[in-house]
Protein backbone atom coordinates (compact mmCIF):
# COMPACT_ATOMS: atom_id res chain seq x y z
CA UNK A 1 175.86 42.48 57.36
CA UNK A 2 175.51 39.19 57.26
CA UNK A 3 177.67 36.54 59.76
CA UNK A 4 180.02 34.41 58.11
CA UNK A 5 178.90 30.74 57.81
CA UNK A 6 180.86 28.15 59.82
CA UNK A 7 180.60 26.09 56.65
CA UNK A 8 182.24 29.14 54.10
CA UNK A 9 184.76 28.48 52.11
CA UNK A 10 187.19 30.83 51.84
CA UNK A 11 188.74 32.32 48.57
CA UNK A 12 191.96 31.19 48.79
CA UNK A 13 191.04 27.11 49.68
CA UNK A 14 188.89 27.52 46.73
CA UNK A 15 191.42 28.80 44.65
CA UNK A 16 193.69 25.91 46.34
CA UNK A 17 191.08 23.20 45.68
CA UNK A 18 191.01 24.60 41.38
CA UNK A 19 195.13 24.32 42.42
CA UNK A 20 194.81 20.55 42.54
CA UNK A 21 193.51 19.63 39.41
CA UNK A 22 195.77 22.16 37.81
CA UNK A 23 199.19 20.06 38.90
CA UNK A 24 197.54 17.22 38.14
CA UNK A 25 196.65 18.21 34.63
CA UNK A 26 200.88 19.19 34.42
CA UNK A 27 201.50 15.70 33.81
CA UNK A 28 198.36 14.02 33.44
CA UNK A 29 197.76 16.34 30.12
CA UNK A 30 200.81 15.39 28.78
CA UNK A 31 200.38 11.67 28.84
CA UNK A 32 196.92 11.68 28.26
CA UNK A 33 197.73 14.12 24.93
CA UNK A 34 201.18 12.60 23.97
CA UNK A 35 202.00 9.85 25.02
CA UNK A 36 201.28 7.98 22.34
CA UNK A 37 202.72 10.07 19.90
CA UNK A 38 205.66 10.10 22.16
CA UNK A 39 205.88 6.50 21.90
CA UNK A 40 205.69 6.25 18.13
CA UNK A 41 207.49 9.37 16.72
CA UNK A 42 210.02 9.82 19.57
CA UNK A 43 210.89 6.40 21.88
CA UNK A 44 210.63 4.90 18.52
CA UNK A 45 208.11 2.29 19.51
CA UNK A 46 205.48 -0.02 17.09
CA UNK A 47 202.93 1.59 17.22
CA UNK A 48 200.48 -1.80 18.02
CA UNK A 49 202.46 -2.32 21.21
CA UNK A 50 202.46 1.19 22.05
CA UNK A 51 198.79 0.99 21.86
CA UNK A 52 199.13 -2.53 24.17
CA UNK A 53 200.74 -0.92 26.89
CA UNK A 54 198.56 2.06 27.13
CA UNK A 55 196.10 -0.50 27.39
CA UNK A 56 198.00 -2.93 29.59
CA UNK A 57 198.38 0.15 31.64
CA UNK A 58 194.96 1.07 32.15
CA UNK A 59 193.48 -2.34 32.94
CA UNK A 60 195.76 -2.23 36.19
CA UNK A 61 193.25 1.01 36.71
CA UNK A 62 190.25 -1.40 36.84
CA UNK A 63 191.98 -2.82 40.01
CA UNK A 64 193.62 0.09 41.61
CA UNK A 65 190.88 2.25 41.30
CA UNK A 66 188.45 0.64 43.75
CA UNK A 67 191.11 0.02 46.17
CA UNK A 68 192.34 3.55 46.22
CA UNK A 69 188.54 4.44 46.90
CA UNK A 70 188.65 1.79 49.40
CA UNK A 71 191.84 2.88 51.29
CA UNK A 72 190.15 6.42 51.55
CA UNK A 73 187.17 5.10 52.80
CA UNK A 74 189.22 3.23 55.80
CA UNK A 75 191.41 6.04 56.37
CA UNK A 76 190.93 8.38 59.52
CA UNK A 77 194.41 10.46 60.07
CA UNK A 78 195.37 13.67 61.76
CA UNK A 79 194.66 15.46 58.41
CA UNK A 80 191.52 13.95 57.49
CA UNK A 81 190.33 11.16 55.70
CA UNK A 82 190.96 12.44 51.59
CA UNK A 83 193.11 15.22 52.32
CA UNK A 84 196.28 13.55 53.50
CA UNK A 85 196.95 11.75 50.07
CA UNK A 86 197.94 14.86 48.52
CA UNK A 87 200.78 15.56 50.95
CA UNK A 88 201.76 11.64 50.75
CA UNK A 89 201.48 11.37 46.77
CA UNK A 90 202.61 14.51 45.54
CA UNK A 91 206.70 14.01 45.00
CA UNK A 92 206.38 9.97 43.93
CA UNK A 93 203.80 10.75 41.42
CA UNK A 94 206.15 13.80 40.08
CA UNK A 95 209.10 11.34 40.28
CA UNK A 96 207.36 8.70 38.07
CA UNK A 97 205.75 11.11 35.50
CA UNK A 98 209.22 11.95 34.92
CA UNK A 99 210.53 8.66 34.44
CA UNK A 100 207.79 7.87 32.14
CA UNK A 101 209.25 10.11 29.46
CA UNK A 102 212.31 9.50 30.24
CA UNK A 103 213.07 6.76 27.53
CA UNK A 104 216.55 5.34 28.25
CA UNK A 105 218.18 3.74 25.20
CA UNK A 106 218.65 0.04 26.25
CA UNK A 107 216.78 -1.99 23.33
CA UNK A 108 213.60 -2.00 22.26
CA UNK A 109 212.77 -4.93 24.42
CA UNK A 110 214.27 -2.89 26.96
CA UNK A 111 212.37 0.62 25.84
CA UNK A 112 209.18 -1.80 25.90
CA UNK A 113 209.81 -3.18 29.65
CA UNK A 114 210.53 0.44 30.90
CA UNK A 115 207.77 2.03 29.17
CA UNK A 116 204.85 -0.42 30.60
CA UNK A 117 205.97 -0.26 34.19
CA UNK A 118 207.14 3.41 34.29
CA UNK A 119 203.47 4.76 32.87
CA UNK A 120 201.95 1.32 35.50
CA UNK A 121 202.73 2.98 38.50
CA UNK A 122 202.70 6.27 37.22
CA UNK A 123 199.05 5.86 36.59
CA UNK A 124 198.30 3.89 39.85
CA UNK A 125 200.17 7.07 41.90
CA UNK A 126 197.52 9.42 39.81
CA UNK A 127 194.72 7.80 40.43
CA UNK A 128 195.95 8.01 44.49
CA UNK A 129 195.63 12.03 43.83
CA UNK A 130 192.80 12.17 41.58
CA UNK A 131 190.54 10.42 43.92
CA UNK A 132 190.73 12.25 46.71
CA UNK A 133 190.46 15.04 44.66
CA UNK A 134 186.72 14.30 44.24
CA UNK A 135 186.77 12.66 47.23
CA UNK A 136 187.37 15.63 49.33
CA UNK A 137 184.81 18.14 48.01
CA UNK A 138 181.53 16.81 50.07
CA UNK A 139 184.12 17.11 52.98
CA UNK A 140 185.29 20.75 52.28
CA UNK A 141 181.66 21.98 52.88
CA UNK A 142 178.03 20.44 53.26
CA UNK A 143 176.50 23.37 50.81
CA UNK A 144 175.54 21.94 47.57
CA UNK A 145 175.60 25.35 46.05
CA UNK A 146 179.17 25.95 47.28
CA UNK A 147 179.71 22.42 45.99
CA UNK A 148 178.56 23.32 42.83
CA UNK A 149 180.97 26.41 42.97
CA UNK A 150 183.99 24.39 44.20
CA UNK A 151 183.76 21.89 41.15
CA UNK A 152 183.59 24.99 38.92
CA UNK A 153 186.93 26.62 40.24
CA UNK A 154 188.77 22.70 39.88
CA UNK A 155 187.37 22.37 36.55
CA UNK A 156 188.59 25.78 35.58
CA UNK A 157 191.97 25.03 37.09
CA UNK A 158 192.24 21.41 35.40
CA UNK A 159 191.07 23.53 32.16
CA UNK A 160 194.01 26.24 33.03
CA UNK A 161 196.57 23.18 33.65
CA UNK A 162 195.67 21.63 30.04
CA UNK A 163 196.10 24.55 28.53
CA UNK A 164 199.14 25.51 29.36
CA UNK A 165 200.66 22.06 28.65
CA UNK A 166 198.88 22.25 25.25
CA UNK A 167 199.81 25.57 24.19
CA UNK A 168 203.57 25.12 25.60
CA UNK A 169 204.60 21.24 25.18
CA UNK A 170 205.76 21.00 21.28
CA UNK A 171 207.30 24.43 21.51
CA UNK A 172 209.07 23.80 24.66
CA UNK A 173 210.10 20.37 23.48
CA UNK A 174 211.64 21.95 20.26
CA UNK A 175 213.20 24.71 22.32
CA UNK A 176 214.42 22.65 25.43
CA UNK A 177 215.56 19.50 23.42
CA UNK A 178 217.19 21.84 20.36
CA UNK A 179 216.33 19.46 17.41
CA UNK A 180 216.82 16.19 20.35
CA UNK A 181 212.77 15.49 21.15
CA UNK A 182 214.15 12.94 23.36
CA UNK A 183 216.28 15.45 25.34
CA UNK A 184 213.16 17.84 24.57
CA UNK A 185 210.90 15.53 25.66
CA UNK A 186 212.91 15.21 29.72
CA UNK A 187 213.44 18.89 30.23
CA UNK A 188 209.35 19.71 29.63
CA UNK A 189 208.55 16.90 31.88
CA UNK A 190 210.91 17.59 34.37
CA UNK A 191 209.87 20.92 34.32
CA UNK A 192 206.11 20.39 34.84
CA UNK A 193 206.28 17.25 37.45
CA UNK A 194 208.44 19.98 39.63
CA UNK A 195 205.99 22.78 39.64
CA UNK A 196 203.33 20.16 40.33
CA UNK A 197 204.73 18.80 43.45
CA UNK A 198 205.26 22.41 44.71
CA UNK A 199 201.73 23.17 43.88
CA UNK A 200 199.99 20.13 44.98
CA UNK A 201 201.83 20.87 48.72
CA UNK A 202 200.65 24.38 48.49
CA UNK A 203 197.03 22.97 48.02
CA UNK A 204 197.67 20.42 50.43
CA UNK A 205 198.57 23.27 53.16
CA UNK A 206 195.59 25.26 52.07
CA UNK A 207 192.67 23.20 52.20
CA UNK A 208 190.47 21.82 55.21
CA UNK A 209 188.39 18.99 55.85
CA UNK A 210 184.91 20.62 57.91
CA UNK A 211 182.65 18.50 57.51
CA UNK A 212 182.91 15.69 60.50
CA UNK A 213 182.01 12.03 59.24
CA UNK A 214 181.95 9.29 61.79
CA UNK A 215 185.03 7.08 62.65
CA UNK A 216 183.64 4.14 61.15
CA UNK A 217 186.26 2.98 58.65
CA UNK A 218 184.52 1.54 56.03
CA UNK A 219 185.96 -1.22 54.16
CA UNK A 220 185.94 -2.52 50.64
CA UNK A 221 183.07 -5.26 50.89
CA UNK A 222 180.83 -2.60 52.83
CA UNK A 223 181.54 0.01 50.24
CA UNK A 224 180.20 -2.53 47.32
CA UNK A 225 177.32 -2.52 48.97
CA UNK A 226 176.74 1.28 47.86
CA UNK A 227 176.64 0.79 44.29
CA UNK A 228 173.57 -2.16 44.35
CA UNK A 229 170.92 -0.69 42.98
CA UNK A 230 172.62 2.44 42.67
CA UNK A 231 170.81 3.41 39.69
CA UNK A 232 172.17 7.22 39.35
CA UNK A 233 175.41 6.18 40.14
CA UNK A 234 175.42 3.43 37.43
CA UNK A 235 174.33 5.63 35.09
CA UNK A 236 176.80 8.20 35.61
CA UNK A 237 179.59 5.62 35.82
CA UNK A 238 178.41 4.78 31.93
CA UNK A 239 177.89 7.57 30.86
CA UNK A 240 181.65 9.20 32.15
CA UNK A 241 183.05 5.99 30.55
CA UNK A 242 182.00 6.51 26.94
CA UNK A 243 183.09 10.50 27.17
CA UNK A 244 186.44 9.88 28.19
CA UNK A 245 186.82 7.18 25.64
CA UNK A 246 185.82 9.84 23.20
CA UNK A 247 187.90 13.07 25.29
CA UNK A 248 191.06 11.22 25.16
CA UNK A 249 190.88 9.97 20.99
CA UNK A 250 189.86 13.09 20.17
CA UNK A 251 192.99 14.75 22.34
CA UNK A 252 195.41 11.64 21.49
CA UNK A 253 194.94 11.55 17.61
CA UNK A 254 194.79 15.36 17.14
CA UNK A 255 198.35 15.65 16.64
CA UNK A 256 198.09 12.47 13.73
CA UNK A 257 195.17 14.34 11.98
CA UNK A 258 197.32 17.86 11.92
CA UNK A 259 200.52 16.42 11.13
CA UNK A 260 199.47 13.92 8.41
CA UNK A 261 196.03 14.40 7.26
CA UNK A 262 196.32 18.31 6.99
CA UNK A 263 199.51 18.87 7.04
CA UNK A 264 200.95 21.43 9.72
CA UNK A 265 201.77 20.02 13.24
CA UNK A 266 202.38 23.81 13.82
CA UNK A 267 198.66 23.86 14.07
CA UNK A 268 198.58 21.11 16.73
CA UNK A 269 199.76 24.13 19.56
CA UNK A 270 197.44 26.67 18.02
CA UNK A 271 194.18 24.33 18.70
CA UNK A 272 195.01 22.84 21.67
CA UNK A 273 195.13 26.42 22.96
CA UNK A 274 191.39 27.48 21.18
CA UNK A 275 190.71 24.06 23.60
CA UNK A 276 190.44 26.74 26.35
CA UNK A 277 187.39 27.65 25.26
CA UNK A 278 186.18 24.89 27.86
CA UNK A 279 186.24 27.04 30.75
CA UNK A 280 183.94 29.13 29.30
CA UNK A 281 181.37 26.25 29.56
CA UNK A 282 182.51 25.34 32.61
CA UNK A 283 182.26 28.53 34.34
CA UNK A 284 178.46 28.94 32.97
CA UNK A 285 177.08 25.49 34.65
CA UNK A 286 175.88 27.32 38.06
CA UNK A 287 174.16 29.88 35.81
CA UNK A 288 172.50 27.44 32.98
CA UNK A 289 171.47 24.81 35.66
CA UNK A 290 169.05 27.66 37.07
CA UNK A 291 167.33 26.81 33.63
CA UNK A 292 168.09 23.72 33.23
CA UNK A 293 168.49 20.31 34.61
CA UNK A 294 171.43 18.63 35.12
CA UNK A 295 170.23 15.71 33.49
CA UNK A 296 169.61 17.89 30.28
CA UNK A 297 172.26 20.26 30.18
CA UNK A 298 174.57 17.10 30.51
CA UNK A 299 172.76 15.60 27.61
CA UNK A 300 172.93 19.05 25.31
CA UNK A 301 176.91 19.36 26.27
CA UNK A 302 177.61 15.94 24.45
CA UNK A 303 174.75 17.16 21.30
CA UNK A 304 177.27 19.99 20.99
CA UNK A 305 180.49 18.19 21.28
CA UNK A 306 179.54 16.21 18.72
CA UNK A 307 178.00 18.56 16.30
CA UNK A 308 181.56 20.15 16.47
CA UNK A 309 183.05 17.20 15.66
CA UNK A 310 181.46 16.90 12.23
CA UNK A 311 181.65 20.32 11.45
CA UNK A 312 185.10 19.56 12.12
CA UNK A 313 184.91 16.40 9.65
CA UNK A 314 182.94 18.34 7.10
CA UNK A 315 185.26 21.42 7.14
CA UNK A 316 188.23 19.09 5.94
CA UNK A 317 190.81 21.83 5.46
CA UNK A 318 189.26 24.62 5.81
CA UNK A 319 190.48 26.60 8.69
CA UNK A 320 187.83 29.05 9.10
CA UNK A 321 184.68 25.63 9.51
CA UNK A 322 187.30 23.49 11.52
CA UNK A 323 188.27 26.12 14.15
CA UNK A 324 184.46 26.66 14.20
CA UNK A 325 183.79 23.39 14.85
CA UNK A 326 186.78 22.87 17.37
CA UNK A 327 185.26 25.79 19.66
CA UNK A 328 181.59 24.24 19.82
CA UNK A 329 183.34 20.50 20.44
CA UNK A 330 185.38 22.10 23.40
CA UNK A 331 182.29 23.82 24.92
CA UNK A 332 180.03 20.85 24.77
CA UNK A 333 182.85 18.87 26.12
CA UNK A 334 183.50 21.11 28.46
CA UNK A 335 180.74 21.17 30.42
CA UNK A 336 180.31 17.29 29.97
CA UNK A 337 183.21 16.46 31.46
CA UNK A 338 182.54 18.73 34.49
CA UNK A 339 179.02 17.47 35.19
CA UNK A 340 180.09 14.15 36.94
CA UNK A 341 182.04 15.21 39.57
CA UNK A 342 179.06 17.88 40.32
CA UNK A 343 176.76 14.87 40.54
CA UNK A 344 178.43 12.37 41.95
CA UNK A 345 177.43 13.55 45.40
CA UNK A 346 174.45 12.67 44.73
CA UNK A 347 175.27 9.37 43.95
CA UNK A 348 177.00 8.99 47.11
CA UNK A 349 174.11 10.33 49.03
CA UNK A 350 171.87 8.01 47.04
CA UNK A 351 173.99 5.13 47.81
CA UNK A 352 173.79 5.71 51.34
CA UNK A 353 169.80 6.27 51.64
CA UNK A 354 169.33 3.36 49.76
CA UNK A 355 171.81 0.87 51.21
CA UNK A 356 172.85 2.19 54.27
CA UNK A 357 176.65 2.72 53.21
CA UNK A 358 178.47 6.10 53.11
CA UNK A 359 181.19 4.91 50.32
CA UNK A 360 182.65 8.17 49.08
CA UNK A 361 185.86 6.93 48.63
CA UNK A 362 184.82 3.84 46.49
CA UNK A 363 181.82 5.49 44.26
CA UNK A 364 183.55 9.05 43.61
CA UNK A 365 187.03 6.70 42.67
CA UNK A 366 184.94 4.16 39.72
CA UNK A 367 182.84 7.04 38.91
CA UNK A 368 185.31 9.54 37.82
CA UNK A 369 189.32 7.60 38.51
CA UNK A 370 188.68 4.44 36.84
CA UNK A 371 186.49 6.26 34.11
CA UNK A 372 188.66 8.73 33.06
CA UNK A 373 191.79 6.19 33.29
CA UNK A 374 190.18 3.16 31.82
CA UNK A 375 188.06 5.30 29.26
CA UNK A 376 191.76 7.30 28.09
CA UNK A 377 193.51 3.45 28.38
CA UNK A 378 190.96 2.35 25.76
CA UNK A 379 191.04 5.42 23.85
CA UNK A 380 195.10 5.23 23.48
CA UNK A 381 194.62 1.27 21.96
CA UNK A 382 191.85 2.01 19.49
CA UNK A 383 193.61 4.12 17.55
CA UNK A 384 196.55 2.38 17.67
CA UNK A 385 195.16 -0.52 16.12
CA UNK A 386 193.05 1.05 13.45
CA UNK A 387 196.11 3.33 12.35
CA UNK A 388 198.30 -0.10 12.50
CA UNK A 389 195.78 -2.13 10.86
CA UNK A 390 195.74 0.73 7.96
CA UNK A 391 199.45 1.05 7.39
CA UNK A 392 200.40 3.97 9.87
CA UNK A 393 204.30 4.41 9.61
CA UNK A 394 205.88 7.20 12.10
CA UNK A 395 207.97 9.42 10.51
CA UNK A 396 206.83 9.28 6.82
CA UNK A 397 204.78 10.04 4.16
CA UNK A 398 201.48 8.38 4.92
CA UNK A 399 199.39 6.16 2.37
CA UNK A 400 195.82 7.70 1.63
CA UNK A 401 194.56 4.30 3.35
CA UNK A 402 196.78 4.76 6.49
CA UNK A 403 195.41 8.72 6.64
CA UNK A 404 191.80 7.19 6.47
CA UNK A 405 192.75 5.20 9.49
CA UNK A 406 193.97 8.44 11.24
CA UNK A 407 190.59 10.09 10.15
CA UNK A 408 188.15 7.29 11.64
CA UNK A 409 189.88 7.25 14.59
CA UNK A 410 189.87 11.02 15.20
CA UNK A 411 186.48 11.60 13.61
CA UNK A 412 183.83 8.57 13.88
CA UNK A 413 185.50 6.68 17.09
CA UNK A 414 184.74 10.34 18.85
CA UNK A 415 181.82 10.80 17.41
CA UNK A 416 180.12 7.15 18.09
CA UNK A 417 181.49 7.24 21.31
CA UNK A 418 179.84 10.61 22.63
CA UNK A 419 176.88 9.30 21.55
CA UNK A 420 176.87 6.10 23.43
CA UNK A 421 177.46 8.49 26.69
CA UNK A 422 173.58 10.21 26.09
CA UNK A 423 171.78 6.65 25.76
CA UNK A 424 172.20 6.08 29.78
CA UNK A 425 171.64 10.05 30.27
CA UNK A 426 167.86 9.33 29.03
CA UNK A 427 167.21 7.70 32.48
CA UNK A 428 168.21 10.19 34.71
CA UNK A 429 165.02 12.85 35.45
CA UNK A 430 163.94 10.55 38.09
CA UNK A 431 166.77 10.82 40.46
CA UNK A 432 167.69 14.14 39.97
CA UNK A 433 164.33 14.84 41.23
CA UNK A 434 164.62 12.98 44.27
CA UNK A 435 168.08 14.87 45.22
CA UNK A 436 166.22 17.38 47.63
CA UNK A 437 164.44 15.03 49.88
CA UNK A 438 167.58 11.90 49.66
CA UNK A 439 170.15 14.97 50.46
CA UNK A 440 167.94 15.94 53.79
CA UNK A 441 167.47 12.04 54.97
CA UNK A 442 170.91 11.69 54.78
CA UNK A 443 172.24 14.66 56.49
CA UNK A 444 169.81 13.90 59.34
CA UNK A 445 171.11 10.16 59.76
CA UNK A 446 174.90 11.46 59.49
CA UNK A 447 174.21 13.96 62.49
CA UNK A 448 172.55 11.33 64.44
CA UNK A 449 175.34 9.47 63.75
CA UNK A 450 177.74 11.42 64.78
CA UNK A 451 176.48 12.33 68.37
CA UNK A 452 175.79 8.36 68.90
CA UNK A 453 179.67 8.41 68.24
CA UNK A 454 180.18 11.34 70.95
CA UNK A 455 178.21 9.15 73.48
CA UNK A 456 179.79 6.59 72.47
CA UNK A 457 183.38 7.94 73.37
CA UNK A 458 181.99 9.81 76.74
């Protein structure tokens, strides 16, 4: 039999680490998937400055996401250096996902105020707990293969936590609120922000920091220094961008298309929970990247979304091509939303062969953090103002002009979008072949490192 690695990682931090991402994805999944809508149909806002302050929102993103990466990078507690956040950041970020839906009646200038600084720090307290979610994996274990397993099980479990928000939210909220979506709208959240807390803490308990970095705190204008010349960093970073630009319009407009363009919100619930077809795709990346390369399977993930997407478009209302086309979307997507936090590593080991600089905190926070936050910021304000500038009125019958808005911006802004993410993809072969030999240099300078350190402190 053979020994037990010291660098095994057991079953239950793994299922712990997929824990994470699925608490997160409790409230994350429901702003990212109506939020909008919640604005519009329910707080009763315009729906151009609900689209500004999803926008507004996610700009503040472009700043907080480097310094959260920054703050990891300098931080060296009794818990670790990534780990800690989740036992810091788990109640305040439940607290203000609550209050984000909460939508007091006090005016509409009111409404507005509270809305845009409710979902500000809401999204700057997720963004403290997403990035340490990436943050953390090179720390849980030096493997890359058990890497590569680790990011499967936290896909999975972000996967598991959007599904059962989609496949629960507009039922609950018609159950809980009892014809009040406002009311509706408070219990669901305050529901899901509690078992996320209690989850996250769980994780938090359950998870362990083995691989030993050195005590240099590293801080923000060291950690730039990673990204020059970063070249398979930058080209993740783009290519991340574009796909959740094109994730979170498809998500955020797919209760629009079903309730106006087709006809049967009832239908929303039903496809959001086909969406789970993603962890399918996700759970098949260790096995198809013995056959493939990253670089391509990355590339054929986003073919496939998009392919869906126009079967989708051509199917119009037929059921049978739509749901068709929903299940190949969700695979491709699937697996293309997983890829960069498999890679990213990389990009950090890159960073430091090339420049010198071990910024984990800084590159894994911009690379997935600011994309996924900016990307779903931008992807909340397009629509808006396409569906505003083509006559989109909540609540009623909608003019065949304003349901050709609703169409562009579910279809073609999607579509053109997830093909904007393959152009950078194109330029990738070359550093995924170089992984092998950067990954070795590096781990030979860390443990050099590391025992100058011990001297150091004899």
């Amino acid at each position: 039999m053979s020994r037990k690695r010291k660098s095994d990682v057991s079953a239950n931090e793994r299922f712990s680490y997929a824990m994470l991402d699925t608490a997160g994805q409790l409230v994350f999944t429901v702003i990212s998937s109506y939020l909008l809508y919640f604005y519009t149909d329910v707080a009763k806002l315009p729906v151009a400055t609900a689209g500004i302050i999803l926008l507004v929102a996610r700009l503040f993103d472009g700043i907080d996401a480097p310094i959260w990466g920054s703050i990891i990078d300098m931080t060296n507690s009794k818990y670790g250096r990534a780990r800690p956040y989740f036992l810091w950041l788990a109640i305040p970020f439940s607290i203000f996902g609550v209050l984000t839906f909460w939508a007091p009646q006090v005016g509409l200038t009111g409404k507005i105020w509270w809305c845009a600084v409710t979902y500000i720090i809401t999204g700057i307290l997720y963004t403290g707990l997403n990035t340490p979610l990436t943050a953390v994996l090179p720390l849980l274990t030096p493997d890359p293969s058990e890497r590569l397993k680790l990011n499967s099980w936290r896909m999975t479990g972000s996967q598991l936590g959007v599904l059962i928000v989609n496949a629960t939210t507009l039922p609950l909220v018609a159950f809980l609120g009892r014809g009040n979506d406002v009311n509706g709208f408070r219990w669901l959240i305050i529901l899901f922000a509690a078992v996320s807390a209690i989850m996250t803490l769980y994780s938090f308990a359950h998870i362990k920091e083995r691989v030993h970095t050195t005590n240099e705190r590293v801080p923000l204008n060291k950690s730039v220094k990673a990204m020059k010349k970063n070249w398979p960093w930058i080209i993740i970073f783009i290519s991340n961008f574009f796909f959740w630009i094109a994730l979170t319009e498809r998500t955020s407009t797919l209760v629009y298309y079903f309730t106006y363009n087709l006809g049967n919100k009832g239908l929303v619930t039903i496809f959001n929970s086909i969406a789970s077809v993603q962890i399918a795709g996700m759970l098949a990346i260790p096995l198809i990247n013995k056959f493939m390369s990253k670089k391509n399977l990355w590339i054929s993930a986003l073919v496939l979304a998009i392919i869906g997407q126009f079967i989708i478009m051509i199917g119009d209302h037929n059921l049978t091509i739509v749901v068709v086309g929903w299940i190949l979307a969700n695979l491709g997507s699937g697996i293309a939303c997983s890829m960069p936090f498999a890679m990213l590593g990389s990009a950090v080991d890159y960073g430091k062969w090339k420049n010198g600089v071990n910024a984990t905190g800084l590159l894994t926070a911009l690379g997935t953090s600011f994309c996924l936050k900016v990307g779903s910021g931008l992807a909340g304000f397009i629509p808006s103002m396409i569906m505003a500038s083509f006559g989109y009125i909540a609540n009623k019958t909608q003019s065949t002009h304003a349901l050709l808005g609703i169409s562009i911006s579910f279809h073609w802004v999607t579509i053109v979008c997830f093909a904007i993410a393959i152009i950078p993809l194109l330029f990738y072969k070359k550093f995924e072949d170089m992984e092998d030999e950067i990954r070795e240099s590096v781990v030979a300078d860390s443990q050099a490192e590391i025992q100058d350190d011990k001297e150091t402190a004899k």
